[in-house]
C-alpha atoms as a PDB file:
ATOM      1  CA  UNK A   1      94.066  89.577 109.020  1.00  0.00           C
ATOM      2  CA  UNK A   2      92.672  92.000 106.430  1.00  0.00           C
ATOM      3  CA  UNK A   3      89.780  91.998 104.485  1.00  0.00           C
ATOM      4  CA  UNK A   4      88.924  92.840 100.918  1.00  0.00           C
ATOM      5  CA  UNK A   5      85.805  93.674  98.961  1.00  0.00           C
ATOM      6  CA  UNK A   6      84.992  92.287  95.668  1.00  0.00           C
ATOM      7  CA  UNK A   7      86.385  95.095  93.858  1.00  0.00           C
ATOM      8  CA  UNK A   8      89.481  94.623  95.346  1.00  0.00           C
ATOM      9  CA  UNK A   9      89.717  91.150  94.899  1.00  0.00           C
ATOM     10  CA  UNK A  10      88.996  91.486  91.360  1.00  0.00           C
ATOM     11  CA  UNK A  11      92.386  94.328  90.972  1.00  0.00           C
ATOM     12  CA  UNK A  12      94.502  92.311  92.863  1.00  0.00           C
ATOM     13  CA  UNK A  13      93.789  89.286  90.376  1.00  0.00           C
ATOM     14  CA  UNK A  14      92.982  91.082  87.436  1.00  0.00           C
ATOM     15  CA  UNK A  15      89.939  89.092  86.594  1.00  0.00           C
ATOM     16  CA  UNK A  16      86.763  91.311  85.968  1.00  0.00           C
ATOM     17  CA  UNK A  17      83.902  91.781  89.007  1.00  0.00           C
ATOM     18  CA  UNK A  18      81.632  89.144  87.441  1.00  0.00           C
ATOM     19  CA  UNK A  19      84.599  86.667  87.640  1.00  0.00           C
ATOM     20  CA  UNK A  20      85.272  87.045  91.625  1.00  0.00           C
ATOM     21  CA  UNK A  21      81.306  86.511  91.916  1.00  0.00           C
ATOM     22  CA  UNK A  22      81.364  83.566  89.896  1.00  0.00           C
ATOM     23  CA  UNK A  23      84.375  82.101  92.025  1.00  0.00           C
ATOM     24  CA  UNK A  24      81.697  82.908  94.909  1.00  0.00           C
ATOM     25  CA  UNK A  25      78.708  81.307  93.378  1.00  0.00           C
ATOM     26  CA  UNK A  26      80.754  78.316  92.705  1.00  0.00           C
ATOM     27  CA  UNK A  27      82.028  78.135  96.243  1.00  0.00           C
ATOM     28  CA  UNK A  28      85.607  78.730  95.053  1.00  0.00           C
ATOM     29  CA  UNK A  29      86.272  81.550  97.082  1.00  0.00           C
ATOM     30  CA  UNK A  30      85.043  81.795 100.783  1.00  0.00           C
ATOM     31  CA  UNK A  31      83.342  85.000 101.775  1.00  0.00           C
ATOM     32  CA  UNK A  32      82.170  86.655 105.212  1.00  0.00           C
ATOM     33  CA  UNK A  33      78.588  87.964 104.350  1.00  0.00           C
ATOM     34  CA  UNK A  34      78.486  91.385 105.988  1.00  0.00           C
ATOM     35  CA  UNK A  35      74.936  91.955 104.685  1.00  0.00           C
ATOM     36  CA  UNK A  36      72.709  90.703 102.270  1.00  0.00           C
ATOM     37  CA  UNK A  37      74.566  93.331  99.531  1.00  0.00           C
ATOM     38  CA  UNK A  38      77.776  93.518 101.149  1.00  0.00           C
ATOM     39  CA  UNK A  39      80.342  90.163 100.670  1.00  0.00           C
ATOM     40  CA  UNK A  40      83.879  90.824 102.053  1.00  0.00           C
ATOM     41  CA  UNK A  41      86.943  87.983 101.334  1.00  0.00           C
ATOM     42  CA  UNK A  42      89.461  87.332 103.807  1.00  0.00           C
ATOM     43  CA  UNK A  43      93.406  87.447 102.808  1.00  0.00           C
ATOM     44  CA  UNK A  44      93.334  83.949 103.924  1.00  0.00           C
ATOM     45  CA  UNK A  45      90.654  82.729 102.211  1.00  0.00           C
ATOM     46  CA  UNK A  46      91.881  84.583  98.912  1.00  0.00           C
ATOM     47  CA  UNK A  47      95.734  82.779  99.141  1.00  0.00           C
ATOM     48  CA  UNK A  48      93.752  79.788  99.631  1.00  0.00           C
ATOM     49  CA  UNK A  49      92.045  80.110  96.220  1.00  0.00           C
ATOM     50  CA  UNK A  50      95.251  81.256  94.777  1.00  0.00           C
ATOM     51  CA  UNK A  51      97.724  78.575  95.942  1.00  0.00           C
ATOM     52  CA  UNK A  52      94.625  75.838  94.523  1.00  0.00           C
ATOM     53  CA  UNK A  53      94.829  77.264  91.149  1.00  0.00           C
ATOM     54  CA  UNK A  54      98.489  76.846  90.745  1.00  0.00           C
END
């Protein structure tokens, strides 16, 4: 299983940073909270949000 950060997330989908945390805010796209600053997405969270928006 690998995990991405935002940044990543947001380079693989070519959405801006503000986007990805939006998708997060919105509950859109599942996160594992590492800290209160850090957020990390799981590749099977992000297919998940993928294969919805097709």
């Amino acid at each position: 299983m690998q995990i991405f950060t935002v940044n990543e997330v947001a380079e693989m989908l070519k959405v801006r940073k503000g986007f990805v945390y939006e998708l997060i805010k919105q509950k859109q796209l599942k996160v594992i909270k590492m800290s209160e600053r850090r957020l990390r997405i799981t590749e099977e969270a992000l297919m998940e949000y993928i294969m919805q928006e097709e």
